[in-house]
C-alpha atoms as a PDB file:
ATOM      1  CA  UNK A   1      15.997 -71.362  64.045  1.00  0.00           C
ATOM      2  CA  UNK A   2      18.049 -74.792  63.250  1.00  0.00           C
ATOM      3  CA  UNK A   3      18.812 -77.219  65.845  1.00  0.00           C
ATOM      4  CA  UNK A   4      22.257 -76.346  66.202  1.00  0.00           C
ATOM      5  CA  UNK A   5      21.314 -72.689  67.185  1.00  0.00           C
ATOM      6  CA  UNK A   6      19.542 -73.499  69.269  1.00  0.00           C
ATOM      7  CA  UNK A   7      21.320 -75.783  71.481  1.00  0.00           C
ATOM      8  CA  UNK A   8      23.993 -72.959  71.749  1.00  0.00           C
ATOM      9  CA  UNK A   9      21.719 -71.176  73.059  1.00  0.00           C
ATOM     10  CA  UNK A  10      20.233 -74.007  75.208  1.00  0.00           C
ATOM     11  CA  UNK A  11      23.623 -74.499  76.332  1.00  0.00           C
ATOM     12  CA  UNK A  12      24.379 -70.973  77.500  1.00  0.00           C
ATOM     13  CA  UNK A  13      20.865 -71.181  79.577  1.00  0.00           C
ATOM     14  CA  UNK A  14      21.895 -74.593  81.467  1.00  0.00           C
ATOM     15  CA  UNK A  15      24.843 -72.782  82.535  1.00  0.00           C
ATOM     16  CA  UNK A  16      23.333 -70.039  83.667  1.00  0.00           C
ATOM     17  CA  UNK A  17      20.679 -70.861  86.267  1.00  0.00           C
ATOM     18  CA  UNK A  18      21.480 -68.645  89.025  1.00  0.00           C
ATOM     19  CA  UNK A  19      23.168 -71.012  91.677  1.00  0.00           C
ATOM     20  CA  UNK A  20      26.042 -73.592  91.346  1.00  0.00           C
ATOM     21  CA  UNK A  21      24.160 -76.339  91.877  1.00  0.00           C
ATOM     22  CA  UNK A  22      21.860 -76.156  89.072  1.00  0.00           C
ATOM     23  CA  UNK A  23      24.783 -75.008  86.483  1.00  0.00           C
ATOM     24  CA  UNK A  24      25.894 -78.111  87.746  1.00  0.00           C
ATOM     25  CA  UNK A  25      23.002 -80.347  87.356  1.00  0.00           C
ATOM     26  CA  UNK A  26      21.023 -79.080  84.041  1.00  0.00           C
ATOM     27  CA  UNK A  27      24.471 -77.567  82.303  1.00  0.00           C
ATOM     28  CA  UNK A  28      26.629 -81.052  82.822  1.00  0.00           C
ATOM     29  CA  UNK A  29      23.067 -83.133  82.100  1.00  0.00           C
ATOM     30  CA  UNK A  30      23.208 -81.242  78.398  1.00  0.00           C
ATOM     31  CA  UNK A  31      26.808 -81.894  78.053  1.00  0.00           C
ATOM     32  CA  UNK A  32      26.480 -85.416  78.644  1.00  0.00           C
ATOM     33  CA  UNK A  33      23.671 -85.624  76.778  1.00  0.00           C
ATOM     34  CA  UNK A  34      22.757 -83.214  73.759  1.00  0.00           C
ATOM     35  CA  UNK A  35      25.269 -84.137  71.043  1.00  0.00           C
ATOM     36  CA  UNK A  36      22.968 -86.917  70.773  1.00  0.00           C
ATOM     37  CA  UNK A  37      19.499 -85.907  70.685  1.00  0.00           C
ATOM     38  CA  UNK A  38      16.491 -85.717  68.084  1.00  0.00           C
ATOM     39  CA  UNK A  39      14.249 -82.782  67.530  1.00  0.00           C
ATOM     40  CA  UNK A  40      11.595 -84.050  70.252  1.00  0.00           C
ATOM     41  CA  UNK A  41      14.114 -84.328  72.644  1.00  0.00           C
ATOM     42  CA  UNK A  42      15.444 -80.244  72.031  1.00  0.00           C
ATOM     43  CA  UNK A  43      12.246 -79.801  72.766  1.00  0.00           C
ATOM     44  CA  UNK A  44      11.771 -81.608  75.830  1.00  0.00           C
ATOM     45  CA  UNK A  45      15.002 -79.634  76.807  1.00  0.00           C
ATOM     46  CA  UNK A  46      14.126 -76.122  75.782  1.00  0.00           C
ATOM     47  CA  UNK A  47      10.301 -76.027  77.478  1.00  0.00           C
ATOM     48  CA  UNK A  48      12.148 -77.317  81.055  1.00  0.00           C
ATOM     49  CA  UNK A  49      14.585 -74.957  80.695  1.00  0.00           C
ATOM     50  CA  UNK A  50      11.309 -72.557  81.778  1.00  0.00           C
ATOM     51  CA  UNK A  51      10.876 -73.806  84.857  1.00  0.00           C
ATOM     52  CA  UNK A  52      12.438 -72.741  88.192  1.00  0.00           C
ATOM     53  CA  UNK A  53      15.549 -74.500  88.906  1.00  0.00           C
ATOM     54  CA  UNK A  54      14.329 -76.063  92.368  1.00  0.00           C
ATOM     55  CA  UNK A  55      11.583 -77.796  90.226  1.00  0.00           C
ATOM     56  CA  UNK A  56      13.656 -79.066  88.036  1.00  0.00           C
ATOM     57  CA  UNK A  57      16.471 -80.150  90.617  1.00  0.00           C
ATOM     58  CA  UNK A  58      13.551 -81.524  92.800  1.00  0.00           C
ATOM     59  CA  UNK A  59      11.984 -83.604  89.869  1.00  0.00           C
ATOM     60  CA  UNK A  60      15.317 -84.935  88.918  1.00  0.00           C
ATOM     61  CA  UNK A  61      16.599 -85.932  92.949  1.00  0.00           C
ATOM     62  CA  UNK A  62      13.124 -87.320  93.527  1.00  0.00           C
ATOM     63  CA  UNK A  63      12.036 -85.323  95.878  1.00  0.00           C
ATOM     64  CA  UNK A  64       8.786 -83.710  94.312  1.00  0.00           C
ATOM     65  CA  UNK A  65       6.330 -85.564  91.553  1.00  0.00           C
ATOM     66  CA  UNK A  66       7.309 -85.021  88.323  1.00  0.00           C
ATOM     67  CA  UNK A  67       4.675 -83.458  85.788  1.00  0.00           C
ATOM     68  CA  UNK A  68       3.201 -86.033  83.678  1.00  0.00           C
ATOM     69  CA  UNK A  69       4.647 -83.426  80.422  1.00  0.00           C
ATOM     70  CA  UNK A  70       8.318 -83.882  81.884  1.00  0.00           C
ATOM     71  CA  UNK A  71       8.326 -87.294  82.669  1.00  0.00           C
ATOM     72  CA  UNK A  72       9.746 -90.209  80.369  1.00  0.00           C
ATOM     73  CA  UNK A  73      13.707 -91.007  78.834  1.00  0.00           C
ATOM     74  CA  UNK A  74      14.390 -87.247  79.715  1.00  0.00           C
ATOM     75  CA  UNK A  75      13.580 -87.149  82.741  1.00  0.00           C
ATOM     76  CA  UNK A  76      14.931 -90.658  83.727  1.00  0.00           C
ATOM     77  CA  UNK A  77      18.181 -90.021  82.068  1.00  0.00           C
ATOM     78  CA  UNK A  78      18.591 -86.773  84.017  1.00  0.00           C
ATOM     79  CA  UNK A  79      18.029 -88.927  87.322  1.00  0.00           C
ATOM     80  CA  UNK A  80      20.358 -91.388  85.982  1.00  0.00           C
ATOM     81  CA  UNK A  81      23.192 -88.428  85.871  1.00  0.00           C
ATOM     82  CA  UNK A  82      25.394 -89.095  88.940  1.00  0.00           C
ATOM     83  CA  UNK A  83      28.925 -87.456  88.396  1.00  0.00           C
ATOM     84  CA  UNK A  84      29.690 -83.958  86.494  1.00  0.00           C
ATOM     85  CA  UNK A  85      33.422 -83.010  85.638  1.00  0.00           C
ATOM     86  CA  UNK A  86      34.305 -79.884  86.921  1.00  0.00           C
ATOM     87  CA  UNK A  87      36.598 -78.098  84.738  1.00  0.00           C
ATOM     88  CA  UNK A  88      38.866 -75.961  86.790  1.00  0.00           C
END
């Protein structure tokens, strides 16, 4: 599968996460974010995309420890994120 397949279908999952608030959070973070990455990075990307949105939501706000296998630029850059368009 090439890169560019799958980040459409990356995309489609960050959208769909099951509540508002994580569309928000892991849909706008790849928008912001995915034109530019590598290889490693899709990666990164498509193995959280597994995990259970109030992980990943908790990780990013703080609130819970962060597996050492998410942590690093991903990670940080997702805590970084602090305003999401909302297309109406």
């Amino acid at each position: 599968m090439t890169d560019e397949s799958r980040l459409r279908r990356m995309k489609f999952r960050a959208w769909h996460r099951g509540t508002k608030e994580a569309d928000l959070m892991i849909g706008g973070f790849f928008d912001t974010h995915a034109a530019g990455w590598n290889s490693d990075q899709i990666d990164w990307f498509e193995q959280i995309l597994e995990e259970d949105d109030v992980d990943i939501m908790a990780w990013a706000l703080g609130t819970l420890p962060c597996p050492p296998e998410f942590e690093g630029s991903m990670m940080q850059a997702m805590r970084a994120l602090d305003y999401i368009p909302i297309a109406k």
